[in-house]
C-alpha atoms as a PDB file:
ATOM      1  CA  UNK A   1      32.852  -5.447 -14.334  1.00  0.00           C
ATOM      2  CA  UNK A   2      30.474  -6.029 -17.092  1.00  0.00           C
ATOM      3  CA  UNK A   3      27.419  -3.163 -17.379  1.00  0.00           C
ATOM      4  CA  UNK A   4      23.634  -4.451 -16.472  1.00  0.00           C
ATOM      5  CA  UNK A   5      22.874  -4.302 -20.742  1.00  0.00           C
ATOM      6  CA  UNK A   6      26.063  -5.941 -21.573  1.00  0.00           C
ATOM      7  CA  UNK A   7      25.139  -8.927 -19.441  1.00  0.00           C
ATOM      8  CA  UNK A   8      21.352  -9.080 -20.718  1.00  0.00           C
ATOM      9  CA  UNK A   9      22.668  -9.434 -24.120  1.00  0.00           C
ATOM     10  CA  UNK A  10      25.233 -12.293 -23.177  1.00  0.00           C
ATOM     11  CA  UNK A  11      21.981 -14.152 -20.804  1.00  0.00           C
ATOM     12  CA  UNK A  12      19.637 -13.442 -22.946  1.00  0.00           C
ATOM     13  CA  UNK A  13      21.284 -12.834 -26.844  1.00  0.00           C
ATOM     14  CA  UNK A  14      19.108 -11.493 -29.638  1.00  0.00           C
ATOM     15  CA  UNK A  15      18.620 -13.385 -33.193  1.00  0.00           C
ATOM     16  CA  UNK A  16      20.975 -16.201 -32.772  1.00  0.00           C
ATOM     17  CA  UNK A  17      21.192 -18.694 -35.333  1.00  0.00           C
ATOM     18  CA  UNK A  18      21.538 -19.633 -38.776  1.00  0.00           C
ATOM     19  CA  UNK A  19      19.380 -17.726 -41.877  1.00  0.00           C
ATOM     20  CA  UNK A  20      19.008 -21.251 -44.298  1.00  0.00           C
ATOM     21  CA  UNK A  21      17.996 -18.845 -47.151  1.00  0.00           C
ATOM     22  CA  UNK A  22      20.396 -16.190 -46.388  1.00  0.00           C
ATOM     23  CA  UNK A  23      21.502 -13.844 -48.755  1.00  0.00           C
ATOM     24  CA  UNK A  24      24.918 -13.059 -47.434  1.00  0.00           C
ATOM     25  CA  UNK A  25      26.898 -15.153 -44.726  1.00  0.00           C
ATOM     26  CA  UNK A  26      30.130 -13.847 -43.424  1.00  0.00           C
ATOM     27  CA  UNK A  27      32.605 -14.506 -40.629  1.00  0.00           C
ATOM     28  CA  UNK A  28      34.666 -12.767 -38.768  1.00  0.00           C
ATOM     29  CA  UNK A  29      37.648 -13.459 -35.915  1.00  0.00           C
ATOM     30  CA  UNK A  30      40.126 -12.227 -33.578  1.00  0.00           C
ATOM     31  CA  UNK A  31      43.193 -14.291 -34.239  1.00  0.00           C
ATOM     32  CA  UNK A  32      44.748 -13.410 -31.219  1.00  0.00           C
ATOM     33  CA  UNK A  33      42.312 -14.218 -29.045  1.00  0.00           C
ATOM     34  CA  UNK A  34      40.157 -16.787 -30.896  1.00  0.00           C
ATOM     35  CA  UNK A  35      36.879 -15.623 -30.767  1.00  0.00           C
ATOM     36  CA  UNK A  36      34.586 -16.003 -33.858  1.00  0.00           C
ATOM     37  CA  UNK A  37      31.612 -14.392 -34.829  1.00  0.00           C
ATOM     38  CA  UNK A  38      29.692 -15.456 -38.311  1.00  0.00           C
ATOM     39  CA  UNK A  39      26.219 -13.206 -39.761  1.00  0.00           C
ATOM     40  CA  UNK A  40      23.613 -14.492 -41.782  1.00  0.00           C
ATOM     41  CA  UNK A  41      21.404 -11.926 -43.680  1.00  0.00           C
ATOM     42  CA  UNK A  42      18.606 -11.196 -45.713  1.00  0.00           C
ATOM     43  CA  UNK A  43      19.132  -8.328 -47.382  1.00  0.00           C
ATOM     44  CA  UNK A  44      15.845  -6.899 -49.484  1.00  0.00           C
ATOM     45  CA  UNK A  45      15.172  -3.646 -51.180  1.00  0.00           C
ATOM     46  CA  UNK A  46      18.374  -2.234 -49.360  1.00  0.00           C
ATOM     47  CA  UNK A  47      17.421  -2.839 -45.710  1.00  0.00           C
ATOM     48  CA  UNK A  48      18.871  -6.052 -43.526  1.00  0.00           C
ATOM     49  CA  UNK A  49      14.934  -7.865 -43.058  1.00  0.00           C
ATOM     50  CA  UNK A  50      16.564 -10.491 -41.152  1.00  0.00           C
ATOM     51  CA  UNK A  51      20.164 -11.327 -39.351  1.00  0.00           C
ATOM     52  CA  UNK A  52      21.100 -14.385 -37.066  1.00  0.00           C
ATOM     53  CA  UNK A  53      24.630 -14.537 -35.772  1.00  0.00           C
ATOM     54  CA  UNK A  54      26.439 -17.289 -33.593  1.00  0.00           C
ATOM     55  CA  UNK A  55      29.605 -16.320 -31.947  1.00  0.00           C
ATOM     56  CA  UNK A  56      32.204 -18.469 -30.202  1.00  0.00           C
ATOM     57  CA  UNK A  57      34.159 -16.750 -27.442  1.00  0.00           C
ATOM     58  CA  UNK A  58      34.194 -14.044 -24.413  1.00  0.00           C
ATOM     59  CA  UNK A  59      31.274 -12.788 -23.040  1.00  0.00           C
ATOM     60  CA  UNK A  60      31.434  -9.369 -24.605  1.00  0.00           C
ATOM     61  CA  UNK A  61      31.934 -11.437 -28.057  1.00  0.00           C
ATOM     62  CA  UNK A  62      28.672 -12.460 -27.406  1.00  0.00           C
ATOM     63  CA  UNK A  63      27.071  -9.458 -26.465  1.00  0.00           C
ATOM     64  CA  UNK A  64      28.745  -7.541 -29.536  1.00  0.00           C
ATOM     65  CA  UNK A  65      26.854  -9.806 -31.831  1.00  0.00           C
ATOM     66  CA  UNK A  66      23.646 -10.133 -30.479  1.00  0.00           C
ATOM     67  CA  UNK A  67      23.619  -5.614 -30.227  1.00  0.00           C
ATOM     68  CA  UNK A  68      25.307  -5.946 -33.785  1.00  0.00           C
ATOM     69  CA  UNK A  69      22.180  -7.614 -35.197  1.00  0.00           C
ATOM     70  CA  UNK A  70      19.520  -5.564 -32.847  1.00  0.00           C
ATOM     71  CA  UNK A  71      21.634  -2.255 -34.554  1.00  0.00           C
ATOM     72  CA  UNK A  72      21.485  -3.293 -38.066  1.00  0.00           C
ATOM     73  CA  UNK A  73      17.938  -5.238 -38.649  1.00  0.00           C
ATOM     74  CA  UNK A  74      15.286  -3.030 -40.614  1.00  0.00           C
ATOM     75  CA  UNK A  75      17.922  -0.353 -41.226  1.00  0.00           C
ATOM     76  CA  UNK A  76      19.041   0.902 -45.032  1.00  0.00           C
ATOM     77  CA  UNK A  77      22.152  -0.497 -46.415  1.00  0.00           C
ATOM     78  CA  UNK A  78      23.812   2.670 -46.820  1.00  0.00           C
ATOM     79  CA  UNK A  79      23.920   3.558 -43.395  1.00  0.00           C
ATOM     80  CA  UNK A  80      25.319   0.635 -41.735  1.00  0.00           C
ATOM     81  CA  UNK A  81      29.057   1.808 -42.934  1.00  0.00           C
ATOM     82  CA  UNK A  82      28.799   4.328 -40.164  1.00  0.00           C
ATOM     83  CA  UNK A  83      28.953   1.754 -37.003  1.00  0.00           C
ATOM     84  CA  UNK A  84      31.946   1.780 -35.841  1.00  0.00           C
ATOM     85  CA  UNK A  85      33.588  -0.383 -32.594  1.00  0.00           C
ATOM     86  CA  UNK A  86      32.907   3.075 -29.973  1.00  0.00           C
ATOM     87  CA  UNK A  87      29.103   2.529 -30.938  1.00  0.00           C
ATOM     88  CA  UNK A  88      28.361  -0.560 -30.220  1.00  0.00           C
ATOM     89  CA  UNK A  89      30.467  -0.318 -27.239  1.00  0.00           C
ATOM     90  CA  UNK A  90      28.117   2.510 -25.957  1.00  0.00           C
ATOM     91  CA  UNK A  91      25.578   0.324 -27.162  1.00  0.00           C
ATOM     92  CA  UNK A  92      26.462  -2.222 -24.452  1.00  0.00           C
ATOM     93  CA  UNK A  93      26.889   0.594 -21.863  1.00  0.00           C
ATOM     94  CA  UNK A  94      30.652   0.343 -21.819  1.00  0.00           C
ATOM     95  CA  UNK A  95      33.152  -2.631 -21.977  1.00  0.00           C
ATOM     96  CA  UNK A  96      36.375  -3.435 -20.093  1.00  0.00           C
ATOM     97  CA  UNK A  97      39.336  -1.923 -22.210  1.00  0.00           C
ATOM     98  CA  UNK A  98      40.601  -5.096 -22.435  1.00  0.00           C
ATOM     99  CA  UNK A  99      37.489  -6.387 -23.627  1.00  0.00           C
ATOM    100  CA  UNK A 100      36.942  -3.954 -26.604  1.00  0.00           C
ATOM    101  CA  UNK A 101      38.324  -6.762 -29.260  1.00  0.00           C
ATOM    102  CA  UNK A 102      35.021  -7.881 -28.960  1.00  0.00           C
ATOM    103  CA  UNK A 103      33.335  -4.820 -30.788  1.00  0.00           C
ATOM    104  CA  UNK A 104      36.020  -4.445 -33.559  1.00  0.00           C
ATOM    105  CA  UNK A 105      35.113  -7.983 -34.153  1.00  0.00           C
ATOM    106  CA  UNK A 106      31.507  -7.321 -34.551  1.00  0.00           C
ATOM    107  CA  UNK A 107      32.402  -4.451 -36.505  1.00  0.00           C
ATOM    108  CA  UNK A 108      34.666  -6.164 -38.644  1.00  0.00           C
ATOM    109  CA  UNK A 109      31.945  -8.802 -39.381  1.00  0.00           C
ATOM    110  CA  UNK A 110      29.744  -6.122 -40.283  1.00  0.00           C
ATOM    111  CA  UNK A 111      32.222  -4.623 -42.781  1.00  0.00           C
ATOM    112  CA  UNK A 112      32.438  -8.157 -44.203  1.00  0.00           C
ATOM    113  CA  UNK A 113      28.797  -8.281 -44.440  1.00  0.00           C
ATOM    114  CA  UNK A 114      28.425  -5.161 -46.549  1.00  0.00           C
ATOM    115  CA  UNK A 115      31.010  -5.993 -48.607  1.00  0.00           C
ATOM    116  CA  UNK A 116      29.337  -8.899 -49.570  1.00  0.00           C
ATOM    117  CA  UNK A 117      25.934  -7.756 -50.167  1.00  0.00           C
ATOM    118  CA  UNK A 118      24.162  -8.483 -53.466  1.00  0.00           C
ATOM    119  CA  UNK A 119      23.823  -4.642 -55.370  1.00  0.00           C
ATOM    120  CA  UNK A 120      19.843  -4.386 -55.393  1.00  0.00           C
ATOM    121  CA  UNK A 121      19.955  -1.398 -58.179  1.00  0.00           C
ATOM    122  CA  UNK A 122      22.433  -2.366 -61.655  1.00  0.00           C
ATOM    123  CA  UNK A 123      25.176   0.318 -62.159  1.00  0.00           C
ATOM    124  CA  UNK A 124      25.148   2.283 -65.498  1.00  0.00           C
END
């Protein structure tokens, strides 16, 4: 049901936590099904240097969050607006259609995340 990747990241899930010192925290969640997925960052000269996440729900919620942060740590800013749900679903080497909630939560947490990151460079 669940691909061999899919089910490392939900056994075994990357950077979870809380960030104390975190320069943006966002959540994120599915009303219809419940699941919840919140992101700490710290965000320095425009890359993510460090993301936690904890998630409450389904397996593939999970998952979604710990590829989420393995996808966005070290990278610039500017290019995190590309990630959309069909990434990190190939990410996880497929999910259950029923299942892909999961990665337009993550992506919607993401979305929050940038929204809410400090501007490191004042606008003229």
């Amino acid at each position: 049901m669940y691909s061999p990747t899919l089910l490392d990241h939900f056994h075994h899930p990357r950077n979870v936590g809380e960030i104390p010192e975190a320069s943006v925290v966002v959540e994120a969640s599915n009303p219809v099904c419940g699941d919840l997925l919140k992101l700490w960052a710290v965000v320095r000269d425009g890359k993510i240097e460090a993301v936690k996440f904890k998630a409450a729900g389904c397996v593939p919620s999970v998952a979604c969050g710990s590829w989420l942060t393995e996808a966005i740590l070290s990278r610039p800013i500017e290019e995190l607006a590309t990630i959309a749900p069909d990434e990190v679903i190939a990410g996880l080497g497929g999910l259950p259609p029923a299942s892909r909630h999961a990665a337009i939560l993550a992506v919607d947490a993401l979305r929050r995340l940038l929204e809410q990151v400090p501007n490191s460079t004042p606008s003229s």
